[in-house]
C-alpha atoms as a PDB file:
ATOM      1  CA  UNK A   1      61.964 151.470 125.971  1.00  0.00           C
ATOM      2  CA  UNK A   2      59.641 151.360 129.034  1.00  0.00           C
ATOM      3  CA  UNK A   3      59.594 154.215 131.148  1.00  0.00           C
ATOM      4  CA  UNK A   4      58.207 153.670 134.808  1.00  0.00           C
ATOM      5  CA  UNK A   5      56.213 155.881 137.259  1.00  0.00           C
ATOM      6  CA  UNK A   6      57.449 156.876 140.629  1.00  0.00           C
ATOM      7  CA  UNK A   7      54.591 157.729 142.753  1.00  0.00           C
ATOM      8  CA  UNK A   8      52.799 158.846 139.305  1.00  0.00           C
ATOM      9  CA  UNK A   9      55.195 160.653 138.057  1.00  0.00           C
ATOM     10  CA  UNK A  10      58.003 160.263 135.406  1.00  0.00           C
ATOM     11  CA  UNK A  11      60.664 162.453 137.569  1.00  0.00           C
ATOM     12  CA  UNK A  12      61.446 163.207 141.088  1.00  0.00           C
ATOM     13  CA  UNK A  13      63.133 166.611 139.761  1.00  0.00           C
ATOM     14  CA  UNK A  14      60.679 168.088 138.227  1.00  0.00           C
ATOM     15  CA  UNK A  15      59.017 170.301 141.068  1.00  0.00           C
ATOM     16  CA  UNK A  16      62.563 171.621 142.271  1.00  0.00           C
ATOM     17  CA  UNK A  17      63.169 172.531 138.814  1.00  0.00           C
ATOM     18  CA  UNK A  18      60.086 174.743 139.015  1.00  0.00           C
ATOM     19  CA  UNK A  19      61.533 175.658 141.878  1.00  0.00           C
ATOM     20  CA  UNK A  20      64.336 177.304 141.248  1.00  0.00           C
ATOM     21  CA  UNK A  21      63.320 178.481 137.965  1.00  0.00           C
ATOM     22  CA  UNK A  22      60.451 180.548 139.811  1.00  0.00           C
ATOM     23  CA  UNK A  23      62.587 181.850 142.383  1.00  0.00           C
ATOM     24  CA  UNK A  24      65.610 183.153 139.976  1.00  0.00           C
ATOM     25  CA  UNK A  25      61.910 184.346 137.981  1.00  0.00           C
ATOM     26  CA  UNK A  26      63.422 182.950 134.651  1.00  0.00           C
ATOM     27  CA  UNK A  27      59.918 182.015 132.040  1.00  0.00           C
ATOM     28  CA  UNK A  28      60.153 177.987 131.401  1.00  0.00           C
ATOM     29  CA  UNK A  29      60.989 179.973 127.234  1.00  0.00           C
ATOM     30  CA  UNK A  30      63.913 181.202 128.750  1.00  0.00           C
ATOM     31  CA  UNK A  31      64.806 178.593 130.786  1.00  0.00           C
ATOM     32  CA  UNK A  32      64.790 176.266 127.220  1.00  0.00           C
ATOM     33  CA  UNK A  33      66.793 179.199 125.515  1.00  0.00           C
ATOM     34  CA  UNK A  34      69.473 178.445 128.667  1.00  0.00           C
ATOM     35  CA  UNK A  35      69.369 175.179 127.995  1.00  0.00           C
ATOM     36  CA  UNK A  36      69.365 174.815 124.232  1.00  0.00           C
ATOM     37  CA  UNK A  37      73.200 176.944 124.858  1.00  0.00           C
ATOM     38  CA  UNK A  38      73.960 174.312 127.222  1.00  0.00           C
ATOM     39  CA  UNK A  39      73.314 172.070 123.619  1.00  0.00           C
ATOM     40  CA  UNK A  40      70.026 170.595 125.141  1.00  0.00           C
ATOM     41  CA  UNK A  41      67.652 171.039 122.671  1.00  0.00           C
ATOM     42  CA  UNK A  42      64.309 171.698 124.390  1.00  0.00           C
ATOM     43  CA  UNK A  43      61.241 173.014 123.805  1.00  0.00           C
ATOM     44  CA  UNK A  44      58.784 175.282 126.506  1.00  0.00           C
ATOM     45  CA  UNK A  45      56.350 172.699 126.502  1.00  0.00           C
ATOM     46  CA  UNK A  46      58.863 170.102 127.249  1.00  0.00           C
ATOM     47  CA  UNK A  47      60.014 172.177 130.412  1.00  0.00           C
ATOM     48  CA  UNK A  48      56.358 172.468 131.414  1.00  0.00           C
ATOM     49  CA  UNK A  49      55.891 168.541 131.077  1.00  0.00           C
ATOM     50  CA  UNK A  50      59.317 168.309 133.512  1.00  0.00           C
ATOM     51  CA  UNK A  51      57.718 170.366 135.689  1.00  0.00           C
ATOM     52  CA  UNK A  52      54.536 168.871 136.275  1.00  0.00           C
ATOM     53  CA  UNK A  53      56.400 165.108 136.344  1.00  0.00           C
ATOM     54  CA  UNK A  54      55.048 163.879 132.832  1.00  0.00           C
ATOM     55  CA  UNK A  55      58.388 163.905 131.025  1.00  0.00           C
ATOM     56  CA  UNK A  56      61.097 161.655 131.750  1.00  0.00           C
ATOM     57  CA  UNK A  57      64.856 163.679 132.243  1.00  0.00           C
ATOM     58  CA  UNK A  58      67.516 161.970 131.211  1.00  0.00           C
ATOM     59  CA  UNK A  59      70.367 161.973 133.031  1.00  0.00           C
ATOM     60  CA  UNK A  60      72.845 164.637 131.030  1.00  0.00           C
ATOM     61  CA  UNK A  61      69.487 166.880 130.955  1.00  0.00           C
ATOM     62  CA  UNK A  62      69.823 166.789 134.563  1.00  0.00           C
ATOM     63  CA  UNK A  63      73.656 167.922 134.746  1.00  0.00           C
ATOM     64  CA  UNK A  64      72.165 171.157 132.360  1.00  0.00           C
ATOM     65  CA  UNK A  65      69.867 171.867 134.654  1.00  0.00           C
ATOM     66  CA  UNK A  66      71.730 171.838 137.831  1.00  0.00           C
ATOM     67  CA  UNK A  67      74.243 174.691 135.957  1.00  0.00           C
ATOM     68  CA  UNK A  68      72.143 176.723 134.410  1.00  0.00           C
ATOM     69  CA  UNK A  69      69.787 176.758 137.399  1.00  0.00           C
ATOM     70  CA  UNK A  70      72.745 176.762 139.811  1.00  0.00           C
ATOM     71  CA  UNK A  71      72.092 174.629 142.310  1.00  0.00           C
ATOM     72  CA  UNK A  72      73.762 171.317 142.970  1.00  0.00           C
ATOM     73  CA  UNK A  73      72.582 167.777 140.772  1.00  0.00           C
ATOM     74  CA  UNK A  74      71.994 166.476 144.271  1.00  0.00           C
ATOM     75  CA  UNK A  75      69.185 169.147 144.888  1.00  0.00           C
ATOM     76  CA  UNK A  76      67.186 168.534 141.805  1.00  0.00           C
ATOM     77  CA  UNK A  77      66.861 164.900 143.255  1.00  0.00           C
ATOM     78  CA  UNK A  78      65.336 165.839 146.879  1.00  0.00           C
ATOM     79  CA  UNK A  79      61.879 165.257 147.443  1.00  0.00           C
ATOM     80  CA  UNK A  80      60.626 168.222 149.212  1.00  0.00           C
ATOM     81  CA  UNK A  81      63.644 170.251 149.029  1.00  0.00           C
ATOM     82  CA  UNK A  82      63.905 174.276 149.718  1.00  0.00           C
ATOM     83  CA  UNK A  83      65.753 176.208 146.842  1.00  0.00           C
ATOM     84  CA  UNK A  84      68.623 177.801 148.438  1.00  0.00           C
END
C-alpha cells in the first residue's frame, strides 16, 4: 500500500494531537496507555512519530484520539488550530 505525503508529512493531525496532549500535560506513555484501553494498540514511539507527521493515522485511530483527548474528530483535522 502506498502512503502519500501532504506537504511532507504523513498526517495533518499530528501537531494538534501534540497539542492537546501537552495542554491536558498527559506524557505521549500515557497517552498510548489511554489509547491501548480504547483497544488501539500503540506504542510511545508510535505517538511521537504521529506527532512529528512521520506516521500515517488511520482513520479509527483518529476517532480514539478525538475521545480520549476530548476534543472533536473535526479538530484533529485543522491546520493551525487552537486547543480549546
Amino acid at each position: 500500500m502506498k502512503i502519500y505525503d501532504y506537504e511532507g508529512k504523513k498526517n495533518v493531525c499530528g501537531t494538534n494531537i501534540r497539542e492537546a496532549r501537552v495542554i491536558r500535560r498527559i506524557s505521549q506513555t500515557e497517552l498510548a496507555a489511554r489509547m491501548q484501553l480504547e483497544g488501539i494498540l500503540l506504542e510511545r514511539d508510535s505517538i511521537s512519530r504521529i506527532e512529528n507527521g512521520v506516521r500515517f493515522v488511520a482513520d479509527y485511530e483518529l476517532l480514539a484520539f478525538a475521545k480520549v483527548l476530548n476534543v472533536e474528530l473535526e479538530w484533529l483535522l485543522e491546520k493551525g488550530a487552537v486547543a480549546k
